[in-house]
Protein backbone atom coordinates (compact mmCIF):
# COMPACT_ATOMS: atom_id res chain seq x y z
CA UNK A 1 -2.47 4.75 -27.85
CA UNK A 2 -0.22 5.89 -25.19
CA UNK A 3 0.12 9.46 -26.49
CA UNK A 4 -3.79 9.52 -26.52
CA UNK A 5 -3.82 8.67 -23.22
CA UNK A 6 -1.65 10.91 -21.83
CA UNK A 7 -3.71 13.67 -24.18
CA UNK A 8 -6.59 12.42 -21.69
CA UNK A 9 -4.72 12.46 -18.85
CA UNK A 10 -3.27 16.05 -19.54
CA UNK A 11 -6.88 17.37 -20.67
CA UNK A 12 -8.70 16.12 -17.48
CA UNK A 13 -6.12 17.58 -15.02
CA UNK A 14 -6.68 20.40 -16.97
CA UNK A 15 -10.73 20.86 -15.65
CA UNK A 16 -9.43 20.08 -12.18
CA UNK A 17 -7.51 22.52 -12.87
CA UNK A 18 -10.07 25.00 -13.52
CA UNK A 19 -12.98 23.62 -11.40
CA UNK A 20 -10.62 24.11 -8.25
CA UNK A 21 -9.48 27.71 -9.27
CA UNK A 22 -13.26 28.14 -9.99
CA UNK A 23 -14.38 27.29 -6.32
CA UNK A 24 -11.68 28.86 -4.38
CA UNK A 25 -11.96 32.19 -6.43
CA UNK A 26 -15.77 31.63 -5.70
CA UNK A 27 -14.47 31.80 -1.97
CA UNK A 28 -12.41 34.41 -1.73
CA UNK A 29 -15.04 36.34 -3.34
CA UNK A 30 -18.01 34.98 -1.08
CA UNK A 31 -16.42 33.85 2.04
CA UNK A 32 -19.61 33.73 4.44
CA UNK A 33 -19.98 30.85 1.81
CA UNK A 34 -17.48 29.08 4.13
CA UNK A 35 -19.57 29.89 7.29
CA UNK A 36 -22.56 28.03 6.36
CA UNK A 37 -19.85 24.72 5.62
CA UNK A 38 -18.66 25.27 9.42
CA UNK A 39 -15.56 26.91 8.61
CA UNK A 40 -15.29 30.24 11.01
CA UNK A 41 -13.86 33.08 8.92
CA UNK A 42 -13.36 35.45 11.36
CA UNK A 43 -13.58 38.27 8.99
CA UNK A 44 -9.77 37.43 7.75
CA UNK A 45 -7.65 35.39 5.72
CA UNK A 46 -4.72 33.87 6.85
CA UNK A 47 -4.70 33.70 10.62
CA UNK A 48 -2.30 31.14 10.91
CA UNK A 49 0.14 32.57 8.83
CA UNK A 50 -0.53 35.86 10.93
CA UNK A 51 0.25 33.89 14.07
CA UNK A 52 3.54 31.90 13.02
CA UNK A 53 4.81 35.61 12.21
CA UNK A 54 3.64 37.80 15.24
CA UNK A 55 5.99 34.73 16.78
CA UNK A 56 8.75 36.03 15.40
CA UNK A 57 7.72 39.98 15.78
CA UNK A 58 7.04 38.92 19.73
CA UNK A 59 10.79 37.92 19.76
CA UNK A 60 12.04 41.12 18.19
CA UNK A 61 10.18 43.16 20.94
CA UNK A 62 11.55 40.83 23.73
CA UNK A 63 8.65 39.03 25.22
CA UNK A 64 8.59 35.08 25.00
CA UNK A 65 5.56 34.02 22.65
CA UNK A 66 5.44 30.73 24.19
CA UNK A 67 3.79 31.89 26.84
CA UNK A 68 1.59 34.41 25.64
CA UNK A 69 1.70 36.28 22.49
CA UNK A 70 0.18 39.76 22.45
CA UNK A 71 1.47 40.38 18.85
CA UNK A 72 -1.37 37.60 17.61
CA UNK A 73 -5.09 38.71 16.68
CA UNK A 74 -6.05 35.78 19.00
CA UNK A 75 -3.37 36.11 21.67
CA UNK A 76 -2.09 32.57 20.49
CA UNK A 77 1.03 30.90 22.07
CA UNK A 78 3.59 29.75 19.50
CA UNK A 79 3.34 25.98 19.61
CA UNK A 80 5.89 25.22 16.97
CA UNK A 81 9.89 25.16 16.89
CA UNK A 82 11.82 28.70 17.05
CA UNK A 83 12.49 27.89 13.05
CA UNK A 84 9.81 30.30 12.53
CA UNK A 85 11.48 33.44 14.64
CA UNK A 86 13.61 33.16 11.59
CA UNK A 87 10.92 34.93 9.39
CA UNK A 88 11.71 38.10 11.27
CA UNK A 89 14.89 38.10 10.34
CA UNK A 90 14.85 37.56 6.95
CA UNK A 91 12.35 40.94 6.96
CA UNK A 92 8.96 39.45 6.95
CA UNK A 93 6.40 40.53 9.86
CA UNK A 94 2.86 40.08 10.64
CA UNK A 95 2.18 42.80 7.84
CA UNK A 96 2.91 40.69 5.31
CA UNK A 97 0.31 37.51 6.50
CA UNK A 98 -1.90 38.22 3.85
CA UNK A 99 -0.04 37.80 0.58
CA UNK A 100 2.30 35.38 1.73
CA UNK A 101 -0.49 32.83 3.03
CA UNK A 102 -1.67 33.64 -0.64
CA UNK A 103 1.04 31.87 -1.50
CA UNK A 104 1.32 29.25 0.16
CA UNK A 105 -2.07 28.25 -0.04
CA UNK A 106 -1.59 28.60 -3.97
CA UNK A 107 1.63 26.62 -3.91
CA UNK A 108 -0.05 24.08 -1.60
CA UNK A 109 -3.05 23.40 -4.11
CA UNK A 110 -0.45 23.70 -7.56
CA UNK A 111 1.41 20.84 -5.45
CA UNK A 112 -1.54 18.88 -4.10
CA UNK A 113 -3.06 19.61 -7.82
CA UNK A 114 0.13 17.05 -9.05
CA UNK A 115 0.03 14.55 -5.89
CA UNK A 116 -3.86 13.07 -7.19
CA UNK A 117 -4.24 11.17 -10.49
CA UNK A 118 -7.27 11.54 -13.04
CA UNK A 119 -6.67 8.40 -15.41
CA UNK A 120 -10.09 8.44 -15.83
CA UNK A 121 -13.36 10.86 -15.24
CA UNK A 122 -14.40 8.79 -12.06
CA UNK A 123 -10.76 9.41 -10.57
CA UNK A 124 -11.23 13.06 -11.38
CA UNK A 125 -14.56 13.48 -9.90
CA UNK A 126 -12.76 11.30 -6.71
CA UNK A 127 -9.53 13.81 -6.68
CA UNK A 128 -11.79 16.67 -7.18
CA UNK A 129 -13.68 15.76 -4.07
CA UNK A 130 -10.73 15.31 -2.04
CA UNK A 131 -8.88 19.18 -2.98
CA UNK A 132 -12.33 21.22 -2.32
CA UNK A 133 -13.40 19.40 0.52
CA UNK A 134 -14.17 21.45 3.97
CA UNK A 135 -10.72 20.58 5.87
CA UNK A 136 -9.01 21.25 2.70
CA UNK A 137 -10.67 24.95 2.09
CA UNK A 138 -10.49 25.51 5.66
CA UNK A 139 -6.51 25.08 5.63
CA UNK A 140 -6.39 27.23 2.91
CA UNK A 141 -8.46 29.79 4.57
CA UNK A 142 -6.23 29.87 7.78
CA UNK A 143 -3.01 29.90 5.91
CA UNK A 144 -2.01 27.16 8.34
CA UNK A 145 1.54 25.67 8.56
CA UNK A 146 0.32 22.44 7.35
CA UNK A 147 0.16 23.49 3.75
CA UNK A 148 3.85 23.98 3.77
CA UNK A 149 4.68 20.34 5.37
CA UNK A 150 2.98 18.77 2.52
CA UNK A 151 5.12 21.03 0.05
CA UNK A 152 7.83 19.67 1.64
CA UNK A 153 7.31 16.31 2.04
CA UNK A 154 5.99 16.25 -1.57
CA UNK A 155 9.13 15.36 -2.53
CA UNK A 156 9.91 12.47 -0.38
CA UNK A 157 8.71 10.04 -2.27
CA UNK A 158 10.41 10.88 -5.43
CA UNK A 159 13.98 11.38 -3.76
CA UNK A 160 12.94 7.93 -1.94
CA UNK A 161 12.88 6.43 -5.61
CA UNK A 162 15.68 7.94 -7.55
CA UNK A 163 18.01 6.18 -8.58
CA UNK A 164 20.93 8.19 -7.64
CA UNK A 165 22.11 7.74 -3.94
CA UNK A 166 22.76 11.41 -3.27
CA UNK A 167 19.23 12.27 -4.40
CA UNK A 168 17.74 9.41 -2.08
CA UNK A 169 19.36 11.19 0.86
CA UNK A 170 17.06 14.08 0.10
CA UNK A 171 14.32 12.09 1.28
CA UNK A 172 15.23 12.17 5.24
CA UNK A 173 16.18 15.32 4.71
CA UNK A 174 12.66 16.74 3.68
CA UNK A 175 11.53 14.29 6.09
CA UNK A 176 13.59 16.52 8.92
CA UNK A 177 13.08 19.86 7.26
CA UNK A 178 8.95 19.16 7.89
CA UNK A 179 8.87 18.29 11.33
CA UNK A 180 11.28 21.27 11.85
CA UNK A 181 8.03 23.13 10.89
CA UNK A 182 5.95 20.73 12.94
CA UNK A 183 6.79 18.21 15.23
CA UNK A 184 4.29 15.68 13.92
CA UNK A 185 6.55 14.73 10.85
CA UNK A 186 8.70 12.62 12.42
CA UNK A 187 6.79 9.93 12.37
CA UNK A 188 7.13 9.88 8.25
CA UNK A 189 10.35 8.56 8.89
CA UNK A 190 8.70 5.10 8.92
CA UNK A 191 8.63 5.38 5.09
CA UNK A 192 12.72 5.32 4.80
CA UNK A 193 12.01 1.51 5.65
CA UNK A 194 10.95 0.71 2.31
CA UNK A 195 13.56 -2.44 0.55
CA UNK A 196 14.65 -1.94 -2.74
CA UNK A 197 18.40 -0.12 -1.79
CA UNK A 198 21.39 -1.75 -0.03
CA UNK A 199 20.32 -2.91 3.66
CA UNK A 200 23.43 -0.69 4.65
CA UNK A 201 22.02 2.28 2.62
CA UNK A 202 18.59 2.05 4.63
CA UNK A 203 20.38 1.46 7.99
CA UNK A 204 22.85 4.35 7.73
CA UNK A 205 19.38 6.64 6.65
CA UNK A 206 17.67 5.62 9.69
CA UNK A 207 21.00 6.15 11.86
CA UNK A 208 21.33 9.50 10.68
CA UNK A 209 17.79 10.61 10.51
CA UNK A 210 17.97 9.22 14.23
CA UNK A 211 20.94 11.42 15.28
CA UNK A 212 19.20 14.68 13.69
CA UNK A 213 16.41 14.12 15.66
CA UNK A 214 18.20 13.50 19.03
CA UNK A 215 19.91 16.89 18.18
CA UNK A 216 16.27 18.33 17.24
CA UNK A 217 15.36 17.42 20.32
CA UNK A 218 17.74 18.87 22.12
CA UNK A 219 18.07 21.84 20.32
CA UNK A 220 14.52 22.83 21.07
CA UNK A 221 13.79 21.42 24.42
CA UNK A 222 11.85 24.72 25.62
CA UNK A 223 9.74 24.16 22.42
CA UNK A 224 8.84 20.52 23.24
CA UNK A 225 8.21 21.58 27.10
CA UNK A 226 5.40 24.24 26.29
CA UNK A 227 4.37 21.66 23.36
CA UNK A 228 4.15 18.78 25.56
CA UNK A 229 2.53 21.00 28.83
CA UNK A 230 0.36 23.39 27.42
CA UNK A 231 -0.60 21.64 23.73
CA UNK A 232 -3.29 23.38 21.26
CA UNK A 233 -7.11 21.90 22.83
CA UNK A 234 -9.60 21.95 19.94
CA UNK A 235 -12.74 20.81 20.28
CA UNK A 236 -15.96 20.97 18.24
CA UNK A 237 -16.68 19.88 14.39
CA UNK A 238 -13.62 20.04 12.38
CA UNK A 239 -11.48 18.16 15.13
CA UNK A 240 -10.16 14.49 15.30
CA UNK A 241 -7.89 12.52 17.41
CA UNK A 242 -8.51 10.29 20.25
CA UNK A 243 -8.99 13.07 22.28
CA UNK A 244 -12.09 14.34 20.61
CA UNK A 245 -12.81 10.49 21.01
CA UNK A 246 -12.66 11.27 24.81
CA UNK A 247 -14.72 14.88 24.68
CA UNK A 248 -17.37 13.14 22.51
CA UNK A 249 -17.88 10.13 25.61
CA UNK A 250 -16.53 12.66 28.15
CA UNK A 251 -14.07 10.09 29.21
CA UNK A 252 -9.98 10.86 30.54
CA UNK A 253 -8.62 11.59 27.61
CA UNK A 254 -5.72 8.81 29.35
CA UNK A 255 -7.97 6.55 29.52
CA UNK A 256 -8.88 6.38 26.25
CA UNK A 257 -5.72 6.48 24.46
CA UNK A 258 -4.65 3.66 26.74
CA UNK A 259 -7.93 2.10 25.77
CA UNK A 260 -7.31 2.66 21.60
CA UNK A 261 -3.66 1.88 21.63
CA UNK A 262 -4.46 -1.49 22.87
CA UNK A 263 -7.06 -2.22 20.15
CA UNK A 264 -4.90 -0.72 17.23
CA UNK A 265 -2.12 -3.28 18.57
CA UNK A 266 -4.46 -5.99 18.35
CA UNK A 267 -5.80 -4.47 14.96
CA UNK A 268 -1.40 -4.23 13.98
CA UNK A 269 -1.24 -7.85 15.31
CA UNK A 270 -3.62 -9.12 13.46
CA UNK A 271 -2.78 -7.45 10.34
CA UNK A 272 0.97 -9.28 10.84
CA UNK A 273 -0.15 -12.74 10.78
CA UNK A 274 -3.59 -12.38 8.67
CA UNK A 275 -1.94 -10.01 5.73
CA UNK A 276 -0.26 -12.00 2.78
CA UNK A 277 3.25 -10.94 1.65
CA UNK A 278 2.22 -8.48 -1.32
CA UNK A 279 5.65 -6.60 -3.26
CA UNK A 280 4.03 -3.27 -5.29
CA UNK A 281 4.63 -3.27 -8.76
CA UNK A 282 7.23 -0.45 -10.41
CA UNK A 283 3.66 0.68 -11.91
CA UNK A 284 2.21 1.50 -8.62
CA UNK A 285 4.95 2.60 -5.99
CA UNK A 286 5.33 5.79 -6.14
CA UNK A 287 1.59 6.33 -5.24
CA UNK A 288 1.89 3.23 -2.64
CA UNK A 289 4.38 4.82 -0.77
CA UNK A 290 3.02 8.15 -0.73
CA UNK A 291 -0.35 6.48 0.69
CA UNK A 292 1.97 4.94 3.33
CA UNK A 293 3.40 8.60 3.96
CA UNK A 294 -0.10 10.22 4.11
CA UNK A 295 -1.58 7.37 6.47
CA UNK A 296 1.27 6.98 8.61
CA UNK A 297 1.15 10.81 9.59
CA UNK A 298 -2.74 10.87 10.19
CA UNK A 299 -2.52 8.02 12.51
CA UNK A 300 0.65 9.48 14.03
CA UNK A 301 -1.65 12.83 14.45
CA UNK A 302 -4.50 10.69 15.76
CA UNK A 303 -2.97 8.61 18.41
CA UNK A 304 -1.02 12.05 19.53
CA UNK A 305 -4.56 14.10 21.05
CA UNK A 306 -6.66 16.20 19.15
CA UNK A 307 -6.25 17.47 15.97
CA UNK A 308 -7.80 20.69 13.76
CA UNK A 309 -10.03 19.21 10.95
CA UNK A 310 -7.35 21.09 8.19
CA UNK A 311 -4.58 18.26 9.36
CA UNK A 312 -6.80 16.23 7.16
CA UNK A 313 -4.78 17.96 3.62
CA UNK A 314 -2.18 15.46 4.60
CA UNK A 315 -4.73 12.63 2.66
CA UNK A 316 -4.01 14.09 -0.37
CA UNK A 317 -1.50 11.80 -0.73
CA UNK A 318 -4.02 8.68 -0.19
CA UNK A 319 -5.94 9.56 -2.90
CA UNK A 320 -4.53 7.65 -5.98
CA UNK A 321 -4.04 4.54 -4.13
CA UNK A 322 -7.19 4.09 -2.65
CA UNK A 323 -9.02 4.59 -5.92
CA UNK A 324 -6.73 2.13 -7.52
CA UNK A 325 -7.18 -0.64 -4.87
CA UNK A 326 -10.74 -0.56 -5.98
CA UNK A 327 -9.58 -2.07 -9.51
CA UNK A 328 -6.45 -3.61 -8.71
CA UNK A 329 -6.48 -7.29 -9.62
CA UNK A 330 -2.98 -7.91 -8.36
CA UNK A 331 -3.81 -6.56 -5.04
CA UNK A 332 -4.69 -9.68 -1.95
CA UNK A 333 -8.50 -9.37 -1.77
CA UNK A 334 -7.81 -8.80 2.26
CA UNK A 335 -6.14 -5.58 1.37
CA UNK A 336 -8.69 -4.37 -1.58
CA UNK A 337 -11.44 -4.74 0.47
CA UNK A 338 -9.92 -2.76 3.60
CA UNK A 339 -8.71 -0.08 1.20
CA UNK A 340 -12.37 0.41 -0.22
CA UNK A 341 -13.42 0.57 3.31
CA UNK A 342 -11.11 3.21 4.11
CA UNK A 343 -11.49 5.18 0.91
CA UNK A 344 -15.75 5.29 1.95
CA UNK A 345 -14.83 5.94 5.53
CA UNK A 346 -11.67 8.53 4.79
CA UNK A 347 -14.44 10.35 1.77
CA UNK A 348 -16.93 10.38 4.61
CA UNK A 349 -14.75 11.99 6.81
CA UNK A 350 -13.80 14.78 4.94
CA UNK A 351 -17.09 15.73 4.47
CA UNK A 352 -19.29 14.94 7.19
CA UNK A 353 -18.64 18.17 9.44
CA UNK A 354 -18.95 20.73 6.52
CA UNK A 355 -21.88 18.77 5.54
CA UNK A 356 -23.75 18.85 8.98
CA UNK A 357 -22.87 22.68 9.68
CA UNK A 358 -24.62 23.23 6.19
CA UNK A 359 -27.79 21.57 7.14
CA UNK A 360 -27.67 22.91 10.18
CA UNK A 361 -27.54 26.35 8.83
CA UNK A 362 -29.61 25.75 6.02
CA UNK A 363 -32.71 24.42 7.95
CA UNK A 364 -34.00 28.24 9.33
CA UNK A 365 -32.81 29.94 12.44
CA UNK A 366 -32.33 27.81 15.78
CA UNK A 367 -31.94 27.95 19.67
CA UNK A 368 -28.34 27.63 20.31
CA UNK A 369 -29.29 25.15 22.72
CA UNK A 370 -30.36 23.04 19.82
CA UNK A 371 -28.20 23.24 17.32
CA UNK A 372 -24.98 22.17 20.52
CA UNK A 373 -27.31 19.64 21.06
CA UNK A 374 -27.24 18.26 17.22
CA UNK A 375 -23.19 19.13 17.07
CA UNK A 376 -22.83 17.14 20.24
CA UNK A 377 -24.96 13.99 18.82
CA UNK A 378 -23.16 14.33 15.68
CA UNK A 379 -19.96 14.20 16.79
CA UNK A 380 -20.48 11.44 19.19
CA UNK A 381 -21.86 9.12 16.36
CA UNK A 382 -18.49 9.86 14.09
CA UNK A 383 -16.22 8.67 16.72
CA UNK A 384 -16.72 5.26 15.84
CA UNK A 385 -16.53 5.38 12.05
CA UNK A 386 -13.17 7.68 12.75
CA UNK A 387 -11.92 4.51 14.91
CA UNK A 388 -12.78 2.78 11.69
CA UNK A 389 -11.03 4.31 9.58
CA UNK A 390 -7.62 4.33 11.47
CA UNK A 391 -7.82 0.69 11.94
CA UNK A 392 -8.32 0.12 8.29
CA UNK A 393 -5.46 2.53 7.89
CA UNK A 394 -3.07 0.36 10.87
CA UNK A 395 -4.55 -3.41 9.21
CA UNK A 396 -2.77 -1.52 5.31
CA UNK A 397 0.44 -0.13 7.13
CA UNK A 398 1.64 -3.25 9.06
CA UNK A 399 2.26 -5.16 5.70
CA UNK A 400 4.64 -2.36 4.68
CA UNK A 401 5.98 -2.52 8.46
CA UNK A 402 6.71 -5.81 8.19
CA UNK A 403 8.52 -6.20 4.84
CA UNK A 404 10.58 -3.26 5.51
CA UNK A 405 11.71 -4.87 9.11
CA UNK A 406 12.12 -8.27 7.50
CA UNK A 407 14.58 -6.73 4.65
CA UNK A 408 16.27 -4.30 7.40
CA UNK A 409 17.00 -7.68 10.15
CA UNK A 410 17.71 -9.91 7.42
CA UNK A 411 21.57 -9.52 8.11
CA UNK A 412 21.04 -10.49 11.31
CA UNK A 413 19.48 -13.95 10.58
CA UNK A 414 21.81 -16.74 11.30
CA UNK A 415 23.34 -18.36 8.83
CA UNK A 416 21.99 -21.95 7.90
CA UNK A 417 23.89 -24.72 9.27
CA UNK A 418 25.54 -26.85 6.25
CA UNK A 419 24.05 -29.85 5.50
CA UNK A 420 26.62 -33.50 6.42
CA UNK A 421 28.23 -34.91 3.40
């Protein structure tokens, strides 16, 4: 019985398999396909590969990208560490952008292809609509950075779970290597709290993956500066983040983080003392803790501004653990109902821009006055069902949170005072 299963298992990865090289070759081929979905093609492939390369070019020639990069199609300042000036010097320039986004975008969907399950035809179906969703193809179609932090961090949770200590270490260390790509990363160090390994083991992770980043820090202080001054504004379909929250209501964007970190404390309080202790089984873990990973970066990406609809690949690790807390009967019915919340809410959300630009376009030629009109009403009425979703996502994270901060301070608990004779 097993061996037929895994057949199964095998022979329906296999058609996902196929059905995504099928609509990605279908892109490639047709790409104004992509322009009626909302995602702009601007004639190209791989812009964001182009840019992260003209970086290192612009360094070559002696001018400072971080201000202004002439080198870039777009004229885009580098936003990212000076990792990437390192391209240049291994030989790579902005001529090459086109077949080495190819491959990352191919490596990114072989990995992603291995992240989802398909135990059965409805998971498939479920995966499927996760890797050919808009924000997915439109990462692809940039070339964008992103692609490669999910590579990376692909193999966190495995080194997480191996039971060899020198393997485990490789887990802050992909951890590290990612946000030295992006700073946004960092925050996945939340998932080197999980118990199961020596309490000294987990603090000695944490105090070294603390030290790196101090250094990281440090070391690329100019980087943070035009980061943190002059960060990337997106606005428009295909964004998220509580700044888009504060476009959509035309509100200080201040004011309305201040305003949303005090309801996702509430939402993290309640979670605390309303959540019931619940310890994954060895069955489920590894696709547990890569949900953890996956939600605590989009919430980490939320919280942080505004975001480009393609951050939204980082779900792909959500997938499988969402669909199975819609059948899990060891799960606290608290948490399965949140979790099918969030998987409706998170599927909605990765397809409610592309679906609105292809109605829009779809419905005959308009007044540009109209159609802004529609995107503006449209992405005013998301807001709330985003704000949804990241609740959901805080109300399932806090229970992790919490057992990983009661095994870490456990040491530190007094010891219980013997009893008299």
């Amino acid at each position: 019985m097993k061996d037929l299963a895994a057949s199964g298992e095998i022979l329906r990865r296999g058609v996902l398999a196929i059905l995504i090289t099928a609509i990605y070759t279908t892109l490639c081929w047709r790409p104004e396909w992509m322009t009626l979905a909302g995602i702009d093609y601007m004639g190209r492939w791989f812009i964001d590969t182009h840019a992260c390369l003209s970086a290192g070019d612009a360094v070559a020639a002696g001018l400072n990208p971080y201000i202004d990069n002439p080198l870039d199609m777009m004229r885009r300042p580098h936003r990212y560490s000076d990792w990437w000036f390192a391209l240049h010097s291994l030989g790579l320039t902005r001529a090459d952008d086109v077949w080495l986004g190819a491959i990352w975008g191919l490596s990114f969907l072989v990995v992603a292809l291995f992240q989802v399950r398909v135990r059965t035809i409805g998971e498939l179906a479920w995966s499927a609509a996760f890797l050919v969703s808009p924000p997915f193809v439109f990462g692809f179609n940039r070339g964008n950075p992103d692609l490669l932090v999910v590579i990376v961090l692909s193999v966190t949770v495995p080194c997480l779970l191996a039971l060899n200590r020198a393997v485990r270490w490789l887990a802050p260390a992909s951890i590290f290597i990612a946000a030295g790509l992006k700073f946004y990363p960092f925050t996945a160090a939340l998932v080197l709290l999980r118990p199961g390994r020596s309490r000294r083991e987990v603090w000695m992770m944490l105090a070294a993956f603390a030290v790196l980043t101090l250094w990281f820090i440090y070391d690329q202080r100019e980087s943070f500066r035009y980061f943190v001054t002059d960060p990337p504004r997106p606005s428009g379909f295909f964004t998220f983040g509580v700044g888009s929250v504060a476009q959509a209501l035309q509100l200080s964007s201040r004011m309305m983080t201040a305003l949303l970190m005090i309801v996702f404390a509430a939402t993290a309080v309640g979670s605390w003392r309303a959540m019931p202790e619940w310890i994954p089984s060895p069955a489920v873990e590894a696709e547990y803790l890569r949900f953890v990973l996956g939600a605590i970066l989009l919430l980490g990406c939320y919280a942080a501004g505004v975001n480009f609809g393609y951050r939204l690949v980082l779900a792909v690790w959500m997938a499988p653990f969402l669909w199975t807390m819609w059948r899990a009967e060891d799960l606290p019915a608290t948490c399965r109902s949140v979790g099918r919340v969030v998987g409706v809410l998170l599927m909605g959300f990765l397809w409610i821009d592309g679906a609105s630009c292809l109605l829009i376009n779809l419905s005959g030629p308009r007044p540009q006055t109209q159609i802004d009109h529609w995107m503006d009403n449209i992405m005013l009425a998301q807001q709330p069902f985003v704000a949804a979703l990241m609740l959901g996502l805080v109300w399932l994270l806090v229970p992790f949170v919490r057992r990983g901060l009661t095994f870490l301070l456990a040491g530190f608990s007094p010891p219980e005072s013997p009893g008299k004779s």
